[in-house]
Protein backbone atom coordinates (compact mmCIF):
# COMPACT_ATOMS: atom_id res chain seq x y z
CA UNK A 1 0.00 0.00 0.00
CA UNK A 2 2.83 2.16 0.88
CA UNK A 3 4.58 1.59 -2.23
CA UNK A 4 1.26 2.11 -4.73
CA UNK A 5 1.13 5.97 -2.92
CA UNK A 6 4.14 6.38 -2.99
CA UNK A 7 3.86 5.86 -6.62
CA UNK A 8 1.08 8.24 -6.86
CA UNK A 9 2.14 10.70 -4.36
CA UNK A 10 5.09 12.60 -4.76
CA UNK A 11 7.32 12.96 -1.66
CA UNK A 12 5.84 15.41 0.80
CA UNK A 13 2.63 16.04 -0.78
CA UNK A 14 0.48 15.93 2.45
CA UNK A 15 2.96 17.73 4.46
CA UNK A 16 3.06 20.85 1.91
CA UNK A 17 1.06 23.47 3.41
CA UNK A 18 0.56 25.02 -0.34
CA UNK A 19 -1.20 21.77 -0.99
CA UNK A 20 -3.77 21.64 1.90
CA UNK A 21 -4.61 24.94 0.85
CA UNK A 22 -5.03 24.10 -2.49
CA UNK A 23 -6.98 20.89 -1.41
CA UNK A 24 -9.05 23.00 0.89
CA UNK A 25 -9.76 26.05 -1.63
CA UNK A 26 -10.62 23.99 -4.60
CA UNK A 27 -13.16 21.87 -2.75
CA UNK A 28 -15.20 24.84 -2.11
CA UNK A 29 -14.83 26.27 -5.15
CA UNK A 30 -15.76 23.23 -7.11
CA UNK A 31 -18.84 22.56 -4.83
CA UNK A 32 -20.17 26.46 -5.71
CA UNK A 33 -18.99 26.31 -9.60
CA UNK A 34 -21.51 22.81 -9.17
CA UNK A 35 -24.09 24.09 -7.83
CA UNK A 36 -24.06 27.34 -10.14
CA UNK A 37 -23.31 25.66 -12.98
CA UNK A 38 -26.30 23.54 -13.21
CA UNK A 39 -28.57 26.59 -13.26
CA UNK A 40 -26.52 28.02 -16.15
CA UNK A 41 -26.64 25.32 -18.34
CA UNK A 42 -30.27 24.81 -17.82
CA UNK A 43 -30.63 28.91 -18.09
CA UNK A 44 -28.41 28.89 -21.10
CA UNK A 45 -26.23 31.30 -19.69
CA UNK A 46 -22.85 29.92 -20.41
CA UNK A 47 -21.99 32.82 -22.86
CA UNK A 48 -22.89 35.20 -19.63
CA UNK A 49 -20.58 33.07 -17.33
CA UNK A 50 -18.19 33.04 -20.09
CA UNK A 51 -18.10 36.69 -20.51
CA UNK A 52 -18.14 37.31 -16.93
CA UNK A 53 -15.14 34.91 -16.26
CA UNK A 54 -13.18 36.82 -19.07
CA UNK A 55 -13.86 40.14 -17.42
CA UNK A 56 -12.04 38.85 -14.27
CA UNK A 57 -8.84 39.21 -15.75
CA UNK A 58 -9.78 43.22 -15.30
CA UNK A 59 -10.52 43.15 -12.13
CA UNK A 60 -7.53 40.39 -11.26
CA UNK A 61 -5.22 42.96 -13.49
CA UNK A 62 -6.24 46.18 -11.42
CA UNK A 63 -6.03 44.33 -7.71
CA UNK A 64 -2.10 43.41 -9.06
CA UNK A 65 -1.59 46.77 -9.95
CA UNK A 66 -3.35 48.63 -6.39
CA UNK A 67 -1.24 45.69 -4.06
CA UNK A 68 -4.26 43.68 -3.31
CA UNK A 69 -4.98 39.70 -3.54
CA UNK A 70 -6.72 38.88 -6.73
CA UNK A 71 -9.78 37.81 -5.26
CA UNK A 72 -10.93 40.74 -4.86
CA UNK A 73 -10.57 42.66 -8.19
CA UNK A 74 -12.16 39.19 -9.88
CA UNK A 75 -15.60 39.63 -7.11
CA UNK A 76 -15.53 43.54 -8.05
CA UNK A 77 -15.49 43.42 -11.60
CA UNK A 78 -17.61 40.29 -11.42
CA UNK A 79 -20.45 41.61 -9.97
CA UNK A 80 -20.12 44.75 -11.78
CA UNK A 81 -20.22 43.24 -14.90
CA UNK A 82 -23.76 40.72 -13.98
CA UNK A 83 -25.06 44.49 -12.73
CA UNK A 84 -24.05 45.91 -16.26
CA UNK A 85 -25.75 43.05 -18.07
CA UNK A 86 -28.56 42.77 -16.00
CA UNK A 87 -29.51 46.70 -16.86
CA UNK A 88 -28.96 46.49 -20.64
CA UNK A 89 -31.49 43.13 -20.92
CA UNK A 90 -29.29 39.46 -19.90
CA UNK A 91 -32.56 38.45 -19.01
CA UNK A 92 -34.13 38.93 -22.09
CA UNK A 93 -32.98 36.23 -24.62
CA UNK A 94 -32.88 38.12 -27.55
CA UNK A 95 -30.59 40.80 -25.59
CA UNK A 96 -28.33 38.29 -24.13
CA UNK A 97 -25.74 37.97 -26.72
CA UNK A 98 -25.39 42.08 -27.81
CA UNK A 99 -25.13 42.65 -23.48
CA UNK A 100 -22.51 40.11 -23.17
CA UNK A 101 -20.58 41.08 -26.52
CA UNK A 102 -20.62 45.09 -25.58
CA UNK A 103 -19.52 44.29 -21.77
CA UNK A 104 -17.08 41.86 -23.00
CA UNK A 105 -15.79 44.00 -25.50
CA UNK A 106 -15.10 46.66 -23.25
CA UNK A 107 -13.70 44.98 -20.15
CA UNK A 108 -10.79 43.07 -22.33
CA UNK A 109 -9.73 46.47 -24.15
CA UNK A 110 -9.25 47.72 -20.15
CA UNK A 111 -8.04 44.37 -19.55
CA UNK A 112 -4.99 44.58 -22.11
CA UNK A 113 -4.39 48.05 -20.94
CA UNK A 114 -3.98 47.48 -16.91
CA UNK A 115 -1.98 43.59 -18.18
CA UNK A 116 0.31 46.16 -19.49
CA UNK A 117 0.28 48.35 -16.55
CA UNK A 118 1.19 45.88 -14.04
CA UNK A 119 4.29 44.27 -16.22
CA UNK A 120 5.41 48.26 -16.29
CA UNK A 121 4.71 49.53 -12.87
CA UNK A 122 4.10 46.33 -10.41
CA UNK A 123 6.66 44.22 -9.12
CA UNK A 124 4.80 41.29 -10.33
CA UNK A 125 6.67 39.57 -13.30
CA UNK A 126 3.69 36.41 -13.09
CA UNK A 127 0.99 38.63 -12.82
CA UNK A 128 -0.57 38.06 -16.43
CA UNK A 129 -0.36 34.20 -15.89
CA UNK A 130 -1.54 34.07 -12.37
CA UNK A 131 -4.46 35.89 -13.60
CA UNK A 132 -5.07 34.15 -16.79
CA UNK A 133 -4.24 30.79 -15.61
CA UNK A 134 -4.79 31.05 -11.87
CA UNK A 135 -1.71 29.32 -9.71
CA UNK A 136 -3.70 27.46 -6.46
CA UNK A 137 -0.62 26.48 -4.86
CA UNK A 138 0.25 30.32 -4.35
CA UNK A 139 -2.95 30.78 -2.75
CA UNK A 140 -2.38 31.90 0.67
CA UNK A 141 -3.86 30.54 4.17
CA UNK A 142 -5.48 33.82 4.97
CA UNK A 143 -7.39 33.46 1.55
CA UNK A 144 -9.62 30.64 3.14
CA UNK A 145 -11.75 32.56 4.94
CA UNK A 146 -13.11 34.64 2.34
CA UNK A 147 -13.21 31.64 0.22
CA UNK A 148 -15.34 30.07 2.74
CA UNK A 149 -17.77 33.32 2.96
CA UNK A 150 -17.76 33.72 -0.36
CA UNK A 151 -18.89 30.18 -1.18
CA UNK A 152 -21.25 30.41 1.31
CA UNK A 153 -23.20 33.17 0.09
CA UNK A 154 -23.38 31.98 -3.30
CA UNK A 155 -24.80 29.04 -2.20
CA UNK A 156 -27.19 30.56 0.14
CA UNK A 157 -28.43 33.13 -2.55
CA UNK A 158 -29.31 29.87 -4.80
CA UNK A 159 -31.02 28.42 -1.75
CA UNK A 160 -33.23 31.97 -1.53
CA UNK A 161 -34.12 31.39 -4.64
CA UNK A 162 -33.97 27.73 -5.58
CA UNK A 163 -37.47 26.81 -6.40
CA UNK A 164 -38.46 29.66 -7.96
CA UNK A 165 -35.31 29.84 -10.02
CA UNK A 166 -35.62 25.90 -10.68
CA UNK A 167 -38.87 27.12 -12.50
CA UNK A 168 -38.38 30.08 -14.18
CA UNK A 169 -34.56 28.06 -15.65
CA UNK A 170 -36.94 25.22 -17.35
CA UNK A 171 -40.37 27.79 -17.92
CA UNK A 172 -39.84 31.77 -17.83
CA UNK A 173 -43.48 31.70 -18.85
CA UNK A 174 -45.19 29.91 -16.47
CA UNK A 175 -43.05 31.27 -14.13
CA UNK A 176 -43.81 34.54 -15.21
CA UNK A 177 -47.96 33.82 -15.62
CA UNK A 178 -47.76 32.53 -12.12
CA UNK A 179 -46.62 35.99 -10.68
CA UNK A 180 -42.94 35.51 -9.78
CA UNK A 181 -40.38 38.49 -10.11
CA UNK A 182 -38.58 36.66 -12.96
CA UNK A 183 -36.29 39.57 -13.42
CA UNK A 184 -35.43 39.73 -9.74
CA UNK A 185 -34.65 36.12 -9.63
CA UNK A 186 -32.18 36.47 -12.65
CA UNK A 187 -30.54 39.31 -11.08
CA UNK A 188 -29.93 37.21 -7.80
CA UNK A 189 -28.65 34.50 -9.84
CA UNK A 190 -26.13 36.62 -11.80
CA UNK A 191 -24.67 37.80 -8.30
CA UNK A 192 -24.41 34.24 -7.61
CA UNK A 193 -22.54 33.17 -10.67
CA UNK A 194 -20.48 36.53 -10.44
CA UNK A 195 -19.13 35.14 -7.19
CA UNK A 196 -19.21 31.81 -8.28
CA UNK A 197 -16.65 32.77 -11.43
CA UNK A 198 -14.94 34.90 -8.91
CA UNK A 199 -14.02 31.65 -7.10
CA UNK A 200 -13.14 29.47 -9.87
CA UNK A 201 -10.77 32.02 -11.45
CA UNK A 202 -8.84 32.54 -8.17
CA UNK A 203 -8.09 28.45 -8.63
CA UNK A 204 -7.43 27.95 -12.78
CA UNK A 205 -6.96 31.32 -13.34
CA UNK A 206 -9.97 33.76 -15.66
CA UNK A 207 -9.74 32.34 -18.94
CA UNK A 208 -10.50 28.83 -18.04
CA UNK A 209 -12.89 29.34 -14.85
CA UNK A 210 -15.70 28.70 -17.39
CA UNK A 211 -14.50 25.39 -17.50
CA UNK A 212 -15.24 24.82 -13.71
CA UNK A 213 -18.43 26.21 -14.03
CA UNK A 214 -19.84 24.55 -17.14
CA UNK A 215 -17.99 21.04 -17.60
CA UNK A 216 -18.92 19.07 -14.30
CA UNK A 217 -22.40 21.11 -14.54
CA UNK A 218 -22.76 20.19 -18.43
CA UNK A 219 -21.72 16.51 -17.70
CA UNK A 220 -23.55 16.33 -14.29
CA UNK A 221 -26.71 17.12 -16.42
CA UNK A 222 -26.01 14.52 -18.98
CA UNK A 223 -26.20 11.83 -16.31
CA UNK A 224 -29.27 12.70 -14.76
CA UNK A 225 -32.45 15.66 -14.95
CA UNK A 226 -33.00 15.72 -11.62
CA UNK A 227 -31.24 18.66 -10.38
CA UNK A 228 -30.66 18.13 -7.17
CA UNK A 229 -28.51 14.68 -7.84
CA UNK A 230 -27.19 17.00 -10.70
CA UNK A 231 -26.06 19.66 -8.37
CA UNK A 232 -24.17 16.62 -6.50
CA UNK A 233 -22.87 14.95 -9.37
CA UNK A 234 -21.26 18.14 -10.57
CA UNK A 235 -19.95 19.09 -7.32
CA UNK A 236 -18.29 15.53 -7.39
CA UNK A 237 -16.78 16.01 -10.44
CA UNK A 238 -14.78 19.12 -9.86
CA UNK A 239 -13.53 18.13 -6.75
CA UNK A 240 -12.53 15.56 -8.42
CA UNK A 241 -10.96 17.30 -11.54
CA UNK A 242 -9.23 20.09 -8.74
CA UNK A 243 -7.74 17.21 -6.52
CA UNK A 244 -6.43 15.21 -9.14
CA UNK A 245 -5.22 18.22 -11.37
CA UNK A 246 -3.34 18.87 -8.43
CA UNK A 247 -1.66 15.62 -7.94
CA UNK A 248 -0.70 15.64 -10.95
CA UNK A 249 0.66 18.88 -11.04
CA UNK A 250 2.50 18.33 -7.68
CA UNK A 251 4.17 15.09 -9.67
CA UNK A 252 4.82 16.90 -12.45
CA UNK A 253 7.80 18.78 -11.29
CA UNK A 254 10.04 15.65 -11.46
CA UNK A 255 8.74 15.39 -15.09
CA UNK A 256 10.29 17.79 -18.37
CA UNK A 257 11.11 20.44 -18.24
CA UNK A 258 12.46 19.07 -14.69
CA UNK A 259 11.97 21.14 -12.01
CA UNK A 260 9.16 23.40 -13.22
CA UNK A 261 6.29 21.37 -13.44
CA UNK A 262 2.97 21.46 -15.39
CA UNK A 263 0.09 24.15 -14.33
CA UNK A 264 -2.77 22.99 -12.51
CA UNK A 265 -5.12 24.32 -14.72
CA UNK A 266 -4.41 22.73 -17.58
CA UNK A 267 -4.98 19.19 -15.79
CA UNK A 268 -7.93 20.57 -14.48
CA UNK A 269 -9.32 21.65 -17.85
CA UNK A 270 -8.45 18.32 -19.36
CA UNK A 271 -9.70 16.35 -16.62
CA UNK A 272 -13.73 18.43 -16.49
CA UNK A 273 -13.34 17.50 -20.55
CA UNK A 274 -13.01 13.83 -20.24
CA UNK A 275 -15.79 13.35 -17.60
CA UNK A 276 -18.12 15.27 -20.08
CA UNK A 277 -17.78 12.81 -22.99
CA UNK A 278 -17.60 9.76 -20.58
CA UNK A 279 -20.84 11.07 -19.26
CA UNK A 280 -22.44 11.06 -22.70
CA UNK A 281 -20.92 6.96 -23.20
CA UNK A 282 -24.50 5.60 -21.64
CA UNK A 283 -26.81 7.61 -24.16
CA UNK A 284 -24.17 6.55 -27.05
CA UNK A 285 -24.60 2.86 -26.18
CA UNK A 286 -28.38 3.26 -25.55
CA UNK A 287 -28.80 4.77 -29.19
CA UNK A 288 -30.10 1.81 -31.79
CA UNK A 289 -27.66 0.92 -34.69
């Protein structure tokens, strides 16, 4: 037993204190990204999420630049950006895409601009790949705790809202005709997967947080309808994605280029995108000739 971790565990894995934290913060990140995601495929709102993990790299660009953890400029410009959409028409499908494109548009040009800034004027030479690509093993203790707040009131704003927002995700229209604030429900939703990207981004960095959000949720929702085992399912499978991804990047130092080792994010990425088509080998098989 010994010698099979051994083989799988590099030396000093548990003992590395960048590790529990990285054990720690992905767990909660990949339970929230779960439970959001679910509602976002059924809402068709990846584009939004999309658009909205994008725009972190702002706000993870300007924190780098003002001194502050990058948590915080991905929840500012996060939420700002589900406000922004929200008042032009999100919630309106036919306004959707031309919100998301014109916010979009707009964040990356400041995005490119304060990318620039920070190689210039910060003393911060990874900056634009900690932000882009995220780097969970720098993540520091003190980040936990507003990790853990943060993931809590994500999840409590879905569980506000859960059975109204179950209904108006699968029938705006009934739930509309039956008098619920449709529009108010959306909005809380966007501040939940505002918060939710937020999280994921901190962990793979804003340009793949999407894939956090939507894979486990997108291959959660292949394997069942039921949303609540859905909700589980995809919380499964990004903890399972994060822990492994970081096993594997942990390993990866003793493998070329020695000594440098592979990001995390790209085993996460690769990891969300095989459970998606495995979870689609049951309706393959099911399908006649």
């Amino acid at each position: 037993m010994n010698g099979l971790l051994g083989a799988i565990f590099a030396r000093g894995f548990f003992a590395d204190g960048g590790v529990q934290v990285a054990l720690a913060v992905s767990a909660a990140v990949s339970i929230v990204s779960g439970a959001v995601g679910v509602f976002t495929v059924m809402r068709g709102q990846a584009f939004a999420g999309h658009a909205i993990a994008d725009l972190g790299a702002t706000g993870g660009a300007a924190a780098f630049l003002v001194g502050v953890g990058p948590l915080w400029g991905f929840v500012a410009i996060g939420v700002a950006a589900a406000g922004i959409m929200e008042l032009i028409g999100i919630q309106r499908p036919q306004g959707r895409d031309l919100a998301t494109g014109i916010v979009l548009g707009a964040g990356l040009g400041v995005a490119a601009l304060l990318l620039y800034l920070d190689t210039i004027y910060a003393s911060t030479s990874g900056a634009t790949v900690t932000i882009l690509f995220g780097s969970v093993f720098a993540i520091g203790s003190s980040t936990i705790p507003v990790v853990v707040v943060l993931s809590v009131l994500a999840i409590g704003l879905l569980g506000v809202i859960y059975r109204p927002l179950l209904l108006s995700s699968v029938s705006p229209e009934i739930a509309a005709a039956r008098g619920l604030p449709v529009r108010a429900i959306g909005a809380v939703f966007l501040l939940a997967l505002a918060i939710a990207v937020s999280l994921a981004a901190v962990t793979i960095g804003a340009i793949l947080s999407t894939a956090l959000l939507v894979g486990p949720a997108a291959a959660a929702l292949r394997m069942t309808r039921r949303p609540g085992m859905a909700i589980a399912a995809a919380g499964a499978i990004g903890v399972g994605a994060t822990w492994v991804g970081i096993v594997l990047a942990y390993d990866s130092y003793d493998w070329p280029p020695a000594g440098h080792g592979w990001p995390v994010s790209f085993f996460v990425v690769v990891l969300v995108f095989a459970f998606y088509l495995l979870a689609g080998v049951p309706d393959r098989l099911r399908r006649p000739g």
